[in-house]
Protein backbone atom coordinates (compact mmCIF):
# COMPACT_ATOMS: atom_id res chain seq x y z
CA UNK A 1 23.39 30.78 -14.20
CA UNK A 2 21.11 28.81 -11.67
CA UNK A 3 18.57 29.91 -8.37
CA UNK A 4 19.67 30.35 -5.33
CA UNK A 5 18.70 27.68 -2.92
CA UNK A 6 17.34 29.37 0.26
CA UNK A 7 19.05 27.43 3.41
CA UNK A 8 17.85 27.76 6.56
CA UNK A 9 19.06 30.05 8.97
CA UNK A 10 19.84 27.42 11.59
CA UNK A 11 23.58 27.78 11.70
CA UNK A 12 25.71 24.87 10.51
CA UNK A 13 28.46 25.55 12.91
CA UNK A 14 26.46 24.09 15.55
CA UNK A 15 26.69 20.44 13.56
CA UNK A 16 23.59 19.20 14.20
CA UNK A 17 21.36 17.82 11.41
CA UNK A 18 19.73 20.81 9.29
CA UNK A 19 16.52 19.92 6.95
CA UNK A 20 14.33 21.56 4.65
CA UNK A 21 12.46 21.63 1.68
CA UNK A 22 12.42 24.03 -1.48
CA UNK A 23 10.49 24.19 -4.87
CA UNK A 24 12.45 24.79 -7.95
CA UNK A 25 12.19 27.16 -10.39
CA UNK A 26 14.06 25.29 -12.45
CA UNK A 27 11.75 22.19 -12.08
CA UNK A 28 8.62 23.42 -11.78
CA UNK A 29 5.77 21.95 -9.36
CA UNK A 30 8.17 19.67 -7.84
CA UNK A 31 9.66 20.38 -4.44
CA UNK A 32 12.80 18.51 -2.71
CA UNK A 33 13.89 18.08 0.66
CA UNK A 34 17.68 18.09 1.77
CA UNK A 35 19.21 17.03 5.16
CA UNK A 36 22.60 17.63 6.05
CA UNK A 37 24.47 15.59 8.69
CA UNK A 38 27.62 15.94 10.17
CA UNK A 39 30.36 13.11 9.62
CA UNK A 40 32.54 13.62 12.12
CA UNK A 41 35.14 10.76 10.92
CA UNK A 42 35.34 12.71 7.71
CA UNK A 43 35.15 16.45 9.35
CA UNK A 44 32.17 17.17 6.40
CA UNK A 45 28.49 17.17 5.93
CA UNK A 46 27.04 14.65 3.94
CA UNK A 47 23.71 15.69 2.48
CA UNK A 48 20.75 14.15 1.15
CA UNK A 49 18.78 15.14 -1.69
CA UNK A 50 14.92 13.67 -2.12
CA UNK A 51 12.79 14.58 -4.92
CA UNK A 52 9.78 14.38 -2.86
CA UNK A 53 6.99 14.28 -5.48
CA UNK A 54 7.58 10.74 -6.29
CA UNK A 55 6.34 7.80 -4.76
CA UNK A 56 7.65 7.42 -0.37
CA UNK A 57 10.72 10.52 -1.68
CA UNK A 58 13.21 9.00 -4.31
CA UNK A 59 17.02 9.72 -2.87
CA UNK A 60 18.35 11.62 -5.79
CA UNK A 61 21.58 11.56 -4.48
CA UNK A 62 23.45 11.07 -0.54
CA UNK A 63 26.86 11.75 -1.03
CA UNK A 64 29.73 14.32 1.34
CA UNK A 65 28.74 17.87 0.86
CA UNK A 66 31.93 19.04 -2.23
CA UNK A 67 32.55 22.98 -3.65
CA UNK A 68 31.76 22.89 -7.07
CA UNK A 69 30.72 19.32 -7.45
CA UNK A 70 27.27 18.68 -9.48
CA UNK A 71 24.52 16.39 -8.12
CA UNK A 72 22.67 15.55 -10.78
CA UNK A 73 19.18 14.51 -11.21
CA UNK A 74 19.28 14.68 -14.89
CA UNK A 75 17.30 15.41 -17.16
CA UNK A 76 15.72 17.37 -14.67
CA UNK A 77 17.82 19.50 -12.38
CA UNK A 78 21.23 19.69 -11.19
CA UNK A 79 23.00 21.17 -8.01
CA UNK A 80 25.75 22.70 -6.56
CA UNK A 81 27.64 24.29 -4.32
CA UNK A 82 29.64 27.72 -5.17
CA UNK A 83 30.70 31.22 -3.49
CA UNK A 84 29.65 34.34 -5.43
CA UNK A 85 32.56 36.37 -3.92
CA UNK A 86 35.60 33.70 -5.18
CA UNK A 87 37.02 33.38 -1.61
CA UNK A 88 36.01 30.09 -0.71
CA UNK A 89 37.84 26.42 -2.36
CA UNK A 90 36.09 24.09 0.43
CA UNK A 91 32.84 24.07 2.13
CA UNK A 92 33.20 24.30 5.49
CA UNK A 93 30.51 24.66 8.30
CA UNK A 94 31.73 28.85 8.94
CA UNK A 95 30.91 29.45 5.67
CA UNK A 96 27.73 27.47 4.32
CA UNK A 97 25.15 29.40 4.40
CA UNK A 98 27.12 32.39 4.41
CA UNK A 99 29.39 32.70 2.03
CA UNK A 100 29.16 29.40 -0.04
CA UNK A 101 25.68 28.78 -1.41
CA UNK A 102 23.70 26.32 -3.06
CA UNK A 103 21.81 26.52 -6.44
CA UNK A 104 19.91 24.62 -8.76
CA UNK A 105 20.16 24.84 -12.61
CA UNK A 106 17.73 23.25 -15.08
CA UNK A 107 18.84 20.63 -16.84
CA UNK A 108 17.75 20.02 -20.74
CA UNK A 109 14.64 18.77 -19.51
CA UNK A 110 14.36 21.42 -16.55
CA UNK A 111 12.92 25.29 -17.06
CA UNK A 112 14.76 27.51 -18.89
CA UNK A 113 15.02 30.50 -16.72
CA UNK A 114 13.44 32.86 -18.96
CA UNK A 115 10.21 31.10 -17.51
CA UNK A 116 11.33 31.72 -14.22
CA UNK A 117 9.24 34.34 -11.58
CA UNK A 118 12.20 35.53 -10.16
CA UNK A 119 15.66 36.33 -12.08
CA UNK A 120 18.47 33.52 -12.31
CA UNK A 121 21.50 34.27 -10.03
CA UNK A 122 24.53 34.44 -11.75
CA UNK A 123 27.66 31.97 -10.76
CA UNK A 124 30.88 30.86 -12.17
CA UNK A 125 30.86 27.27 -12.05
């Protein structure tokens, strides 16, 4: 069970960079700011993840963009990548966004989502 990270509508088939920001449910009063660029050597996104309440943005993680893999910032919050339906195995820039989406779950130091405003998404992960 995690949120739903809202991506931005800009479509990833075009392979430009995409950025934004979001603020967590699942760790509260903090807000973080992706990027995704295009590696075309590597035919993937690589995204970057910065927890931008700390000091100049700490880089929580920069790493190729993987279905099902967790980037952790633990204790706090971890993230993923996963596709409510079951049809998708890979990211790909068709469906991210669309099909494939991105949540957050709290970690053990993180919000339980009981706390939450709006209700946790459910995923198999």
């Amino acid at each position: 069970m995690g949120e739903i990270i809202e991506l931005p509508s800009q479509p990833f088939t075009d392979l430009r960079p995409v950025q934004f920001r979001a603020k967590l449910q699942s760790f509260p009063r903090q807000e973080f700011g992706f990027r995704f660029e295009w590696n075309n050597s590597r035919n993937r996104y690589v995204m970057r993840i910065t927890h931008l309440n700390r000091d100049n943005g700490f880089v929580v993680e920069r790493s190729m963009v993987q279905y099902r893999r967790a980037y952790s910032y633990l204790p706090f919050v971890e993230f993923f990548f996963s596709d409510p339906s079951g049809g998708a195995s890979e990211i790909t820039p068709e469906n991210l966004g669309d099909n494939v989406l991105m949540y957050a779950v709290p970690g053990p130091e993180g919000a339980p989502p009981e706390t939450w405003d709006r209700p946790p998404a459910w995923v198999d992960a």
